[in-house]
Every structure is written in C-alpha cells, then in structure tokens.
Protein backbone atom coordinates (compact mmCIF):
# COMPACT_ATOMS: atom_id res chain seq x y z
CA UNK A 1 47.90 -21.14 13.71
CA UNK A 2 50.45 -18.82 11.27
CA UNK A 3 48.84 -18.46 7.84
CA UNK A 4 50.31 -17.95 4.58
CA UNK A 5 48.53 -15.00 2.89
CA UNK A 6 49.68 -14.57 -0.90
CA UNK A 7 49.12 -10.96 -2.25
CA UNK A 8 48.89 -10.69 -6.05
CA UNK A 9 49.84 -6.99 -7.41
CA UNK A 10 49.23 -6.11 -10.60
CA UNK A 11 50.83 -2.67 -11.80
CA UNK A 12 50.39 -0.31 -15.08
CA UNK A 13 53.66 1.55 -16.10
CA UNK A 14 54.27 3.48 -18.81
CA UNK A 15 58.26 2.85 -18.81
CA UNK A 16 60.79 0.83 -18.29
CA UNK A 17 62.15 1.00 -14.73
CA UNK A 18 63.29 -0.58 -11.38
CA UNK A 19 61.05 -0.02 -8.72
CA UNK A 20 60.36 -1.28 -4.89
CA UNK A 21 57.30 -3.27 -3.93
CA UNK A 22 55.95 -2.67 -0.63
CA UNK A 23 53.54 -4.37 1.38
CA UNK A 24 52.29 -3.71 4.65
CA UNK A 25 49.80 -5.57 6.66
CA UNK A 26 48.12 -3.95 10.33
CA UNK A 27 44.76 -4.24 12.31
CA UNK A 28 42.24 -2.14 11.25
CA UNK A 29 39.38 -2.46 14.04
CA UNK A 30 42.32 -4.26 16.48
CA UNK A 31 45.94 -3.16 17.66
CA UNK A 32 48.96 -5.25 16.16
CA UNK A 33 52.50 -4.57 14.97
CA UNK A 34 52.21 -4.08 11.38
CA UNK A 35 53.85 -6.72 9.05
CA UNK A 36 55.72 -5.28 6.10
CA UNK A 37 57.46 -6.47 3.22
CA UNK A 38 59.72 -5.05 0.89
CA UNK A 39 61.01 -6.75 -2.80
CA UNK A 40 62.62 -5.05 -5.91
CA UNK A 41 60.89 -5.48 -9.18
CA UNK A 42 61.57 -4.24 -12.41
CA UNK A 43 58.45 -2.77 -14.24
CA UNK A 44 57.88 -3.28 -17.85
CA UNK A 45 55.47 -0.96 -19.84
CA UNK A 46 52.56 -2.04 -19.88
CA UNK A 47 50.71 -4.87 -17.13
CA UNK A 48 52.97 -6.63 -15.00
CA UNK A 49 52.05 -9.06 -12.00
CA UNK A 50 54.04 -9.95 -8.74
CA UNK A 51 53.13 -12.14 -6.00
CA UNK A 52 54.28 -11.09 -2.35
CA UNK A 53 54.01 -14.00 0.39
CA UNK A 54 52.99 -12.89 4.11
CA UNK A 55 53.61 -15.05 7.19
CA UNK A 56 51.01 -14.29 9.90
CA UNK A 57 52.04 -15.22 12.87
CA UNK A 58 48.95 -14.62 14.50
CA UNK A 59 46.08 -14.42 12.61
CA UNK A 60 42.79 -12.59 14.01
CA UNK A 61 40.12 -14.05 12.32
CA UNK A 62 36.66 -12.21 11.52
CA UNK A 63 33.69 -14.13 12.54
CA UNK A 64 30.18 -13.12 11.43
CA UNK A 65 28.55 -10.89 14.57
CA UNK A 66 26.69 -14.12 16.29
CA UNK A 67 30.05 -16.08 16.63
CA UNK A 68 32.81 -13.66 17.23
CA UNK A 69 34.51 -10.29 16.49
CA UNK A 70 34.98 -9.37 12.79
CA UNK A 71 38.00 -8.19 13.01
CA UNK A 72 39.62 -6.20 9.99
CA UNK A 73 43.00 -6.12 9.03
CA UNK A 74 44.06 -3.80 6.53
CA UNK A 75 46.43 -4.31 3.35
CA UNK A 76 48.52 -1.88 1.78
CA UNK A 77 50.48 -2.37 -1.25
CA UNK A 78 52.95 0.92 -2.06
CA UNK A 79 55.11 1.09 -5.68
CA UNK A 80 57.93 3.35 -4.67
CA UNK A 81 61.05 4.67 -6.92
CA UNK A 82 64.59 4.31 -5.72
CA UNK A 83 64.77 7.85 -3.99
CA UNK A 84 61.64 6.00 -1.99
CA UNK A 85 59.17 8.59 -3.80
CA UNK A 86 55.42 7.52 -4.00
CA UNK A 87 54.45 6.25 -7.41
CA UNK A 88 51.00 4.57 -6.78
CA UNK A 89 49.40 2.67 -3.71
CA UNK A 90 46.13 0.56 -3.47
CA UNK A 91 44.76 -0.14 0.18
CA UNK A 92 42.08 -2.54 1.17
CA UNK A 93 40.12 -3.77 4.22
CA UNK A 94 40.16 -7.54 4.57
CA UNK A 95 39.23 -10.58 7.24
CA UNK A 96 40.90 -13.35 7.39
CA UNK A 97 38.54 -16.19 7.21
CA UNK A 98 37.07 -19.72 5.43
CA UNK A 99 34.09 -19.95 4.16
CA UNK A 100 31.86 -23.10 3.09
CA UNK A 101 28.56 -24.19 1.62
CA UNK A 102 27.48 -27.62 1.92
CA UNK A 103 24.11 -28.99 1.75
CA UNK A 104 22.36 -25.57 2.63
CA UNK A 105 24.69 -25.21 5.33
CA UNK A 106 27.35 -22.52 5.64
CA UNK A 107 30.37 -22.71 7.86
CA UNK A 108 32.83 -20.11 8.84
CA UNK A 109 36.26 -21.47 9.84
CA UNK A 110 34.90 -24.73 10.60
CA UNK A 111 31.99 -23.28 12.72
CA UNK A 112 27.94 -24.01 11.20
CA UNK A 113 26.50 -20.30 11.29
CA UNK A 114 22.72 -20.38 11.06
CA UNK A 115 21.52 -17.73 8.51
CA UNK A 116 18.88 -15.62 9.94
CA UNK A 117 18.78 -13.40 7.25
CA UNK A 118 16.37 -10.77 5.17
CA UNK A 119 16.33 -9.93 1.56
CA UNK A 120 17.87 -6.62 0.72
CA UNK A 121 16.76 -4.72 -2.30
CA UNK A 122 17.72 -1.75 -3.27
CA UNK A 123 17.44 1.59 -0.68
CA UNK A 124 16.63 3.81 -3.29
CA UNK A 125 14.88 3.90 -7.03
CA UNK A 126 17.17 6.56 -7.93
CA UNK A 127 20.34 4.56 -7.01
CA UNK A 128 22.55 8.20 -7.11
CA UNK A 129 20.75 9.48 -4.04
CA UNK A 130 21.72 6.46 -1.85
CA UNK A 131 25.03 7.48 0.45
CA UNK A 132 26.75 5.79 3.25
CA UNK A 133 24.81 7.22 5.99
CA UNK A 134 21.33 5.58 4.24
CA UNK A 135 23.72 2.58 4.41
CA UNK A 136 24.92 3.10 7.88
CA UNK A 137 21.64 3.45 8.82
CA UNK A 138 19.41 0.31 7.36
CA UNK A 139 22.35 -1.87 7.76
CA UNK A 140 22.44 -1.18 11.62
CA UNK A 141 18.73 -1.66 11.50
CA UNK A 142 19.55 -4.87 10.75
CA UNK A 143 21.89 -5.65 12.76
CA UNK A 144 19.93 -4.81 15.73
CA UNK A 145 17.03 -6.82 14.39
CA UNK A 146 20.15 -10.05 14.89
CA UNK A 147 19.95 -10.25 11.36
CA UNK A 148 23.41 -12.08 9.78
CA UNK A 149 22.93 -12.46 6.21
CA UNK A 150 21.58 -10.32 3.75
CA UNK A 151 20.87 -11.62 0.62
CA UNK A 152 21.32 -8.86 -2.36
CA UNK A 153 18.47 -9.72 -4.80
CA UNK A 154 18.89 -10.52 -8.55
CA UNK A 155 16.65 -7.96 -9.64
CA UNK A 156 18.36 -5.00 -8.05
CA UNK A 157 22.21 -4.43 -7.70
CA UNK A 158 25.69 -4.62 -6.87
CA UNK A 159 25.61 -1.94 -3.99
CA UNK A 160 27.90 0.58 -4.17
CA UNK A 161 31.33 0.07 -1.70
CA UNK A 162 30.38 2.00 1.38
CA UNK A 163 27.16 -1.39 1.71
CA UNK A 164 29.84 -4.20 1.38
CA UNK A 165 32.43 -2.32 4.24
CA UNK A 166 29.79 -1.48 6.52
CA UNK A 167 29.02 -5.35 6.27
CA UNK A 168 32.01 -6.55 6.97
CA UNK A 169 32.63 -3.96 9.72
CA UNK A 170 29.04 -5.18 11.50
CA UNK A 171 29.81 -8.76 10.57
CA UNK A 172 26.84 -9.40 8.40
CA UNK A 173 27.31 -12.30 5.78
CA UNK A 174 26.12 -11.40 2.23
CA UNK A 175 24.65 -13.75 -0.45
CA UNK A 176 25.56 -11.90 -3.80
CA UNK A 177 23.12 -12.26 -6.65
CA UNK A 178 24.13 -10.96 -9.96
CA UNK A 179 21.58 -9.12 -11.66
CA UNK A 180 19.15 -11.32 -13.55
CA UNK A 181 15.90 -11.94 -12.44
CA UNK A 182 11.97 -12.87 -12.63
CA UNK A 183 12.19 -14.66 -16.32
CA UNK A 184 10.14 -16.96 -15.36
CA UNK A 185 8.79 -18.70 -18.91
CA UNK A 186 11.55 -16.99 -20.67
CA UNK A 187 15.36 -17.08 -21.29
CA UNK A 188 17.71 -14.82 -21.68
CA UNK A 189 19.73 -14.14 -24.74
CA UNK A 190 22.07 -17.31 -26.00
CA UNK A 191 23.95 -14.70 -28.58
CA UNK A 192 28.17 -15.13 -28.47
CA UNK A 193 27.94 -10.66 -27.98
CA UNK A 194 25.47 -11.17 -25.33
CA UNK A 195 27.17 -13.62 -23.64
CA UNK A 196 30.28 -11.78 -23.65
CA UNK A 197 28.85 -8.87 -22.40
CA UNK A 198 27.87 -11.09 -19.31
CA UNK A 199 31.33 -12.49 -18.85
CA UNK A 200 32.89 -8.81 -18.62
CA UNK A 201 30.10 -7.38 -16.51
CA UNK A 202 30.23 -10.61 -13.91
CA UNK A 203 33.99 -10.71 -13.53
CA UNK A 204 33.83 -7.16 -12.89
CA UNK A 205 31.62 -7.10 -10.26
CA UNK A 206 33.09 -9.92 -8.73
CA UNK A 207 36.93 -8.12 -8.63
CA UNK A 208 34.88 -5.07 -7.15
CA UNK A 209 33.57 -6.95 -4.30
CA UNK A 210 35.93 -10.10 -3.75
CA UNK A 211 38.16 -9.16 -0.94
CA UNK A 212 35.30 -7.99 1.32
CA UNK A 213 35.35 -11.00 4.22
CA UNK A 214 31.24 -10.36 4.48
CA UNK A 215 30.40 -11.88 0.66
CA UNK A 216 29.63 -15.46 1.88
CA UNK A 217 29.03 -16.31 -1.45
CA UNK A 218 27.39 -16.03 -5.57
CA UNK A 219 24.28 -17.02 -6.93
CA UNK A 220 23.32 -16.48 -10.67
CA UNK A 221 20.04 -14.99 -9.75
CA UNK A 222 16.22 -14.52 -9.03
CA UNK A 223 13.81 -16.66 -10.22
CA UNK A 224 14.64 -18.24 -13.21
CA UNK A 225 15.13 -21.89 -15.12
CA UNK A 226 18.81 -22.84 -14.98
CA UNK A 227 18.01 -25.56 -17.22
CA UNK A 228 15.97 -23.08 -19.84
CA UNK A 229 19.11 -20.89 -19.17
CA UNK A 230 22.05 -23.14 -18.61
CA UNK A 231 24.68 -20.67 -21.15
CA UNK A 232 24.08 -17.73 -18.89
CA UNK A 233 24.77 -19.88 -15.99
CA UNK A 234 27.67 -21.38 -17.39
CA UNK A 235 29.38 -18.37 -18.22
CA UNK A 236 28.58 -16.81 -14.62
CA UNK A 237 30.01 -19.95 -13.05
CA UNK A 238 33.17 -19.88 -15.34
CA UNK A 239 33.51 -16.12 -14.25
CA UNK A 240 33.79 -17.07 -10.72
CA UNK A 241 35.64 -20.29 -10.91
CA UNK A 242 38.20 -17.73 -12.49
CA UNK A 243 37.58 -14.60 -10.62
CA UNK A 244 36.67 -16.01 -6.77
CA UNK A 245 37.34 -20.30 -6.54
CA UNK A 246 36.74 -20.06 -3.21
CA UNK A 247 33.57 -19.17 -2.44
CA UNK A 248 30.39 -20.74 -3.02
CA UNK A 249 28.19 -20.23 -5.67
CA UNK A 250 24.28 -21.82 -6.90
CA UNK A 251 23.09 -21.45 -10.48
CA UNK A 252 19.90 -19.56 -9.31
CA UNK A 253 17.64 -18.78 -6.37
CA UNK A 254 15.38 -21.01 -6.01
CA UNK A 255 17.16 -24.41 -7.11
CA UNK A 256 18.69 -27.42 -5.96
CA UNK A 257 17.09 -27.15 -1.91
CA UNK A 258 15.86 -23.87 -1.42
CA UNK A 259 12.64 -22.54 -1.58
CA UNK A 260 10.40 -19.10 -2.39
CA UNK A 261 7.33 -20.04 -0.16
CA UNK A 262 4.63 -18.45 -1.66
CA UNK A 263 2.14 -20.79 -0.93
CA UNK A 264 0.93 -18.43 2.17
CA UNK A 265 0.25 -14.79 0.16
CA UNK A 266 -0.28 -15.49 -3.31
CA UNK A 267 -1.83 -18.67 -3.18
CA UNK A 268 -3.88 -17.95 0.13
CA UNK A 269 -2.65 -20.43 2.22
CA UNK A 270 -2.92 -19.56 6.00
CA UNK A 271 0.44 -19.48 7.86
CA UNK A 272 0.42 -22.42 9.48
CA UNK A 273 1.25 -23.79 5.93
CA UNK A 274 4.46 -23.09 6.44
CA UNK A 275 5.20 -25.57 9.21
CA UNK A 276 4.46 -28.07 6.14
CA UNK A 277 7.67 -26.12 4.30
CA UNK A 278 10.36 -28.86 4.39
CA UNK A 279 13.29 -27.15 2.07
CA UNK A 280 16.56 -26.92 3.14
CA UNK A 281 17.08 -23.41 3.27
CA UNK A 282 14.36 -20.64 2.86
CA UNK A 283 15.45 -17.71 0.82
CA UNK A 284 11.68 -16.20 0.46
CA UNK A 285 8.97 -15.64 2.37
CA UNK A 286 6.25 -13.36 4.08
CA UNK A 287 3.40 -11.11 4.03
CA UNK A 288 2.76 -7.78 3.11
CA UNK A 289 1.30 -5.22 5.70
CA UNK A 290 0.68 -0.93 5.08
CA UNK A 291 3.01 1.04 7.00
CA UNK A 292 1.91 2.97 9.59
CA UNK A 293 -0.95 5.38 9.10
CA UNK A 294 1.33 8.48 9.72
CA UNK A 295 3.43 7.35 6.83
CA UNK A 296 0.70 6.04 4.55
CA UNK A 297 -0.63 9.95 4.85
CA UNK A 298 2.78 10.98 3.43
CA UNK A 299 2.15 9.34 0.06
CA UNK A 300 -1.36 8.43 -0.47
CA UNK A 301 -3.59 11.34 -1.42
CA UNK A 302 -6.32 12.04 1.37
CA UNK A 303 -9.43 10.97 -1.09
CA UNK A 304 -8.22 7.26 -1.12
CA UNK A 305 -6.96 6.79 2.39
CA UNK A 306 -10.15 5.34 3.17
CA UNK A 307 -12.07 3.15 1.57
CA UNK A 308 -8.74 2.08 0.27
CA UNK A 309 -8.50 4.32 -3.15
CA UNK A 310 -7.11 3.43 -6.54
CA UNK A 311 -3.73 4.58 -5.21
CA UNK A 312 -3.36 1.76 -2.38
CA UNK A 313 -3.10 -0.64 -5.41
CA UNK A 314 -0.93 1.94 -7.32
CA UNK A 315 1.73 1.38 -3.98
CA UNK A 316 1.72 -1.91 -4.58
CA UNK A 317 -0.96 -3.44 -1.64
CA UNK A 318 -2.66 -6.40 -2.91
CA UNK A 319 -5.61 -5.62 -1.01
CA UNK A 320 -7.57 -8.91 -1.49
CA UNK A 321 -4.55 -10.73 0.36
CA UNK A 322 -4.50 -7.82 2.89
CA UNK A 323 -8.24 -8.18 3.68
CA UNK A 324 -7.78 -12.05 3.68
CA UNK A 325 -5.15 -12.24 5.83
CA UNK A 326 -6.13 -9.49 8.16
CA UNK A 327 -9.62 -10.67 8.75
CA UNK A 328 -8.93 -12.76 11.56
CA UNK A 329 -7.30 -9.78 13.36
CA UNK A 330 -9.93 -7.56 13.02
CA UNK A 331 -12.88 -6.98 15.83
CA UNK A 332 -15.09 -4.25 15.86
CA UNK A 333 -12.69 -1.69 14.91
CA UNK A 334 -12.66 -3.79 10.71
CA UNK A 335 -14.56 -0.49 9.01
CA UNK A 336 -12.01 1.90 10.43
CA UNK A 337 -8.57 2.90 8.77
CA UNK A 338 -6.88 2.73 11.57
CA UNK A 339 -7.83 -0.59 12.45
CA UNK A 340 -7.84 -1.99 8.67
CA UNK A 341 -3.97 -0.82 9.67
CA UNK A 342 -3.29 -2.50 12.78
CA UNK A 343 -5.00 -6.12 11.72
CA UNK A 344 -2.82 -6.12 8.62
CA UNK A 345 0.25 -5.48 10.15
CA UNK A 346 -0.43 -7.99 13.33
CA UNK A 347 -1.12 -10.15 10.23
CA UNK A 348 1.93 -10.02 8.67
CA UNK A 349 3.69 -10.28 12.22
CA UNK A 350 1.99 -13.45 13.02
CA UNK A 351 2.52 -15.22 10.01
CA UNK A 352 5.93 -14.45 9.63
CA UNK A 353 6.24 -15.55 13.65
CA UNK A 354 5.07 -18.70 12.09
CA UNK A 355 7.82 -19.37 9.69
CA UNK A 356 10.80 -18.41 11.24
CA UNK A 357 10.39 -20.45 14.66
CA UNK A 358 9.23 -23.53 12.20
CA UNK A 359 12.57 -22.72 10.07
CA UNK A 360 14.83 -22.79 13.28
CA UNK A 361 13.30 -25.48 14.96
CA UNK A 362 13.83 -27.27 11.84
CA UNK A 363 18.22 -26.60 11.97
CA UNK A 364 18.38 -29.62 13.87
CA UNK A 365 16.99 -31.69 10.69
CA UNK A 366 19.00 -30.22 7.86
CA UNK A 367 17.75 -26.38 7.46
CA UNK A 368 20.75 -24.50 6.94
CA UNK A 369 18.46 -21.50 7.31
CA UNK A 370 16.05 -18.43 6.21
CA UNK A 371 16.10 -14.95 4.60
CA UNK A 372 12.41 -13.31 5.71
CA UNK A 373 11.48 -11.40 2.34
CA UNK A 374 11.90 -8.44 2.73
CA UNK A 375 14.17 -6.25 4.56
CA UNK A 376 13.78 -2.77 3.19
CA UNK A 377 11.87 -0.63 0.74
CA UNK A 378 13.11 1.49 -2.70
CA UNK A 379 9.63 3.70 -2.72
CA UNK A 380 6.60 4.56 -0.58
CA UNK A 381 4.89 1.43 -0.74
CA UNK A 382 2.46 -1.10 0.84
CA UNK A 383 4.75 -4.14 0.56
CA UNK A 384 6.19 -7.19 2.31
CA UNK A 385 8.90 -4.72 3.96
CA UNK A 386 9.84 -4.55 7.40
CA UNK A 387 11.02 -1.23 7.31
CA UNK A 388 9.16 1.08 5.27
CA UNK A 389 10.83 3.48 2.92
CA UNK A 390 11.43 6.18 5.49
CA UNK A 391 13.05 3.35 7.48
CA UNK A 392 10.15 3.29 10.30
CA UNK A 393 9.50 -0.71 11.88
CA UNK A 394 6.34 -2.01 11.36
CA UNK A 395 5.42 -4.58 14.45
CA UNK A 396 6.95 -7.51 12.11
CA UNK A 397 10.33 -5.71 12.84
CA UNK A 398 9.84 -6.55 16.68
CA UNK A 399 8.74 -10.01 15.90
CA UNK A 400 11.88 -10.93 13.72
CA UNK A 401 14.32 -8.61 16.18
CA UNK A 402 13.01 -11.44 19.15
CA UNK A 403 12.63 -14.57 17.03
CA UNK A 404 16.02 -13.89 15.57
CA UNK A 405 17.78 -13.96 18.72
CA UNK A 406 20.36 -16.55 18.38
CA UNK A 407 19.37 -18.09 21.60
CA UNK A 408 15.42 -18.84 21.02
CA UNK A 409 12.47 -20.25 23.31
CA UNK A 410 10.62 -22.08 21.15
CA UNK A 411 6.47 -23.47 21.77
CA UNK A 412 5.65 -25.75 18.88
CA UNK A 413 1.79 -26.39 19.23
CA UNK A 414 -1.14 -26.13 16.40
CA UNK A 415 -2.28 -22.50 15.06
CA UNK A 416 -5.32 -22.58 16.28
CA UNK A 417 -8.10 -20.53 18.03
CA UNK A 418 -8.27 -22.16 21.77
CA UNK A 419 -10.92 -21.78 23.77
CA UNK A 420 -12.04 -21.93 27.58
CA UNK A 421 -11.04 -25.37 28.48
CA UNK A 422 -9.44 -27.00 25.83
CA UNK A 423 -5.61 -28.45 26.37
CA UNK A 424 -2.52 -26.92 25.12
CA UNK A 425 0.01 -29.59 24.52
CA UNK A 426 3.15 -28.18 23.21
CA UNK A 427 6.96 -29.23 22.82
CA UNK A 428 9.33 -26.49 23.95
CA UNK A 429 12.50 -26.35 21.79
CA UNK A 430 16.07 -24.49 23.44
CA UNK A 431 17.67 -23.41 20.28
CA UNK A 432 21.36 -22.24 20.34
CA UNK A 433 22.85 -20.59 17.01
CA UNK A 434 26.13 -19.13 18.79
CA UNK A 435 29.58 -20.70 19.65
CA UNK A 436 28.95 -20.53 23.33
CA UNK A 437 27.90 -23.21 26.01
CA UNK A 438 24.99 -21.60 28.48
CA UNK A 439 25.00 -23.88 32.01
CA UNK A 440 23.14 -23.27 34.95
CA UNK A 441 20.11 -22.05 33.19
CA UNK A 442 16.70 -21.63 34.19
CA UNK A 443 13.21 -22.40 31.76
CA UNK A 444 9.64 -21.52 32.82
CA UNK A 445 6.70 -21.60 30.90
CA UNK A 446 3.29 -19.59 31.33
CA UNK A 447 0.43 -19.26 29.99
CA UNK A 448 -0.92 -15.82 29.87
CA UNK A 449 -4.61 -14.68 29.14
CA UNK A 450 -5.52 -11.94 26.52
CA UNK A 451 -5.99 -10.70 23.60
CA UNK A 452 -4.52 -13.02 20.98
C-alpha cells in the first residue's frame, strides 16, 4: 500500500536567506520514476530543521536475502538558492521496511525471519588497513555461507560505512552492539563525565548508522551485568529511545533469553550437550580448530609447528580443548601434524553440526534463532573462526554453508558411536525458513557406510 515517508532536514547557514528545499526520491538497485519535492524555506543562521512529507505510491520494500529482494531506494535532499545554484546536498541509501523483536523472534514487515547468523568481529587489528574490498569480500563469504545476520560484537566496533551498505545491498540483518564488553565481576564507571561521554559517543554512532535498512537492531553489549551496570544501560537505552524508537534494543548480550553456550569448550562438555541448550535465541557458540597447515606455516615459526610450540598458545589455541575434543577424530595418523590438523578441525565441524540443526529444529518451539561464534578473524590465530585471517574456510565453513540452508533435512537421533547391528531410530524434521510454499516434493533417506 502508499506509505507516508517523513524526511527531517536539518541545515547550517551562516546568513540570513530564502532558499529552496529539494527532495528527490528514486530506486537505487530497481528502475522507478523518481519522486521529487520542492518547498521554500527561509534559513536562519545558525541550525534550522524542516520536515518534507513523501507519498509513495508504490513502495518496494527490502527484505533480508532469504525472503525477498532488498531493494534500495535512494534519498536526496538538495538546498538550492533562488538562481537554482547548489548550496549543499546530503544523499543516502535507504529500504523501506518494519522491523520487530518479540520474544527472541524478529519479523520483517510482518514476516518471522529465522536468524542464522555468525558473530562478526573486527577484520583487522589495525582498523586503518581494513577497506571496502576486505568488506566486499568477507561479507560475500557470508552470504554464500546463507548467513542473514551478523551480529557486530561489543568488544570490537562500529564498522566503518562501506560494512553497513554492503549489508544492506546483500540483505544481511545486523545486530549492533555498542562497544562495551567482557566486565564480567566489574562495572563500568557511574561518574556524571563518564556517563556523558557515553551519551555523546552512543547517539553518535547511532545517527551514523540509523538509516541503513540492514541494522535490525541495538544491544548495550558483551558480556556484562545489566543489573551491576544498570546507569550505563540506562543512558544507552535513553540514547536510542531518542536517536532510533523504532528498532529494537536488549540491555546486554547474554540477558533476558539468550544464551553464550560455553558449556561444550570451556567447560568440556561433549557436543551433544548442546541438544540440552533450551534458550530462546543463541548468540554464542562453538569450537575452536587450527587453520589449515599451509596457513599455520605462515605465522608459526618452523621449531614449534610440531610438537605444538610455545607459539600455538601465543595464537590463541587452547590446546588442552583441542586435544580433548579432537581425540575422538584421530586414528593412527594422532602423532602427526597433519593429522593433529584434520581431527581438530572435523572436531569443530561436528560439534558445531550439532548445535545448529538442534537450534533450528528447535524454531518450531520458540527459538527465534543462532549466531555460530565466530565468523571471521582480526590476526593469525588458532581460534573459533570459520574463516581464518587470510579469509581461507576451514571444513566448519562447509558444514554451516549446508546446515544454513534455509530449507534443511534434518536426522535427530543420539551422538553416538553405532556399531554393526545396532538400530538407528531417528525423527526426520523438513524445516522451511523462507516465504515460499515447496509442493510436489520428494524425501529419501539412506544410510551410507564409512568413515564417520
């Protein structure tokens, strides 16, 4: 149906003198006629704020990737003297769309999206080197792994511009965290300066990043007490009551549903743990695994490749875990390098298998979805990554790529070792996460010997 879009133009003039306000309105990934509209105002020196109504006729709506076409349309907003000279102009990319959060679940113009998502954190330790291409390039990674929602951890950044419009132009959602994170016993500062400081920095970011139709919605941060810190959340939920009413936006991550399951990792737990993981909406999880031995000869000096040196633990491995976990993958090849490797890696590939078909099968009872931690990698490092920091896939890349299809096969049957004999009983689960009806469809199942 037509929509009424309100445009609010604020303008800084030196003098006093008439002027003509311009707006125009076209398609920027779609062709339309363009909508324009033209008022007189009279500037005053100083700030002075108009507000320009827009009839669409016929909105195109964006959609995240899994549900539609994100279309872009593109706003321009021109301050022109009477001889129709330039004075200033501001342009922006926007999509015109709704966005909700209720009980863990998001909808998009009425529509329940799924999040199958992966933590982002930032591409780069040396955030000056990171350009658009290094954008273009994990982001699409992303995108082809079906990934749509990334959720910007506390303890990095706000990315620079080029990340939020290559978002919106793929159709990924994002789940903004401003930057606090991992005071876990502590607080932060309750000071009137500090808190001040907070206010401007928050509503700053937030007028950087507002009109991008990707940002799904806020949350106040990593890991940390909201009760132990309830001034700092206060003043970032006043900022974005004032800044951005209408998107969502939780007091910290995790609280109030979610969960960081780190009960398989750093507690030990074997995956099938997770299946026990009843939360409405998992924002952490995972295991590490090395990247591939190529890359791990890029960055680890040849002395401690093998027995794992001093500098494995220097890159971050936790090599108890890693030997823990990848003991049940390794056969007679467990003394090598190589296959030290390759059992970590099908390690972190099974277990994270484990969660994310236990986290969709569980949409139909209330899980409003996942975010597999984690995407990417700032250094060369032995982390939880799926990409390592020269942007090569380890096997858990594949696994999520498949399992994050938004139409999934699903076996739900006990982890366990079976042997010769014994009966598989199993429930198969059709899962659907798009807007589209499949009839006429076909299911077989097979059981195939090998190699687990």
């Amino acid at each position: 149906d037509a929509v009424l879009a309100t445009v609010q133009v604020t303008v800084d003039a030196s003098t006093h003198r008439p002027a003509r306000l311009r707006c125009t309105l076209s398609g920027e990934t779609f062709e339309t006629e363009p909508l324009i509209l033209e008022r007189r105002v009279w500037l005053s020196p100083g700030s002075s704020s108009f507000s320009v109504e827009l009839t669409i006729a016929q909105p195109r709506l964006w959609w995240p990737w899994d549900h539609g076409d994100p279309d872009l349309h593109q706003l321009t907003v021109d301050i022109l003297d009477d001889d129709s000279r330039l004075l200033d102009s501001a342009c922006h990319s926007l999509g015109l769309r709704q966005i909700e959060m209720k009980d863990w679940t998001l909808k998009v113009n009425g529509h329940r999206v799924y999040a199958r998502g992966a933590n982002w954190v930032p591409p780069d330790l040396f955030p000056g080197r990171v350009r658009e291409a290094d954008y273009a390039a994990l982001l699409n990674l992303a995108r082809q792994a079906n990934i749509n929602l990334l959720r910007v951890w506390g303890g990095g950044l706000r990315e620079k511009r080029a990340f939020y419009d290559l978002c919106d132009r793929l159709g990924i959602l994002v789940w903004q965290e401003f930057p606090f994170a991992c005071a876990f016993l502590a607080r932060y500062p309750r000071s009137r300066d500090y808190l001040r400081i907070v206010e401007a920095e928050a509503r700053a970011i937030i007028r950087d990043i507002r009109h991008h139709a990707s940002l799904a919605l806020w949350c106040g941060g990593n890991e940390f007490s909201p009760r132990r810190n309830a001034p700092l959340i206060g003043v970032l939920e006043r900022a974005v009551a004032r800044e951005d009413p209408d998107r969502p936006f939780l007091p910290a991550s995790p609280a109030l549903g979610d969960s960081h399951n780190w009960r398989v990792w750093h507690h030990f737990q074997p995956p099938s743990a997770y299946r026990r993981d009843e939360a409405a909406f998992a924002s952490e999880f995972g295991l590490q695994a090395p990247p591939d031995v190529p890359t791990l000869r890029r960055f680890l000096p040849p002395e401690d490749l093998w027995p794992a040196g001093p500098s494995w633990s220097y890159h971050g491995a936790g090599l108890a875990k890693l030997q823990r976990y990848a003991g049940a993958f390794q056969a007679s090849r467990a003394s090598t390098f190589e296959g030290f490797v390759e059992a970590s890696q099908r390690a972190q590939a099974y277990g994270i298998r484990i969660a994310i078909e236990h986290y969709r099968r569980r949409k139909a009872s209330g899980c409003g979805g996942m975010a597999v931690w984690q995407l990417n990698e700032p250094w060369p490092a032995i982390s939880w990554s799926l990409l390592d920091f020269y942007r090569q896939p380890k096997p858990a890349y594949g696994v999520v790529k498949r399992l994050y299809n938004p139409v999934l096969v699903s076996a739900d049957f006990a982890p366990k070792r079976f042997r010769q004999g014994d009966l598989l009983e199993c429930d198969i689960w059709l899962i659907n996460d798009g807007s589209q009806s499949y009839t006429g469809c076909h299911l077989s199942v097979a059981l195939q010997n090998g190699q687990r």
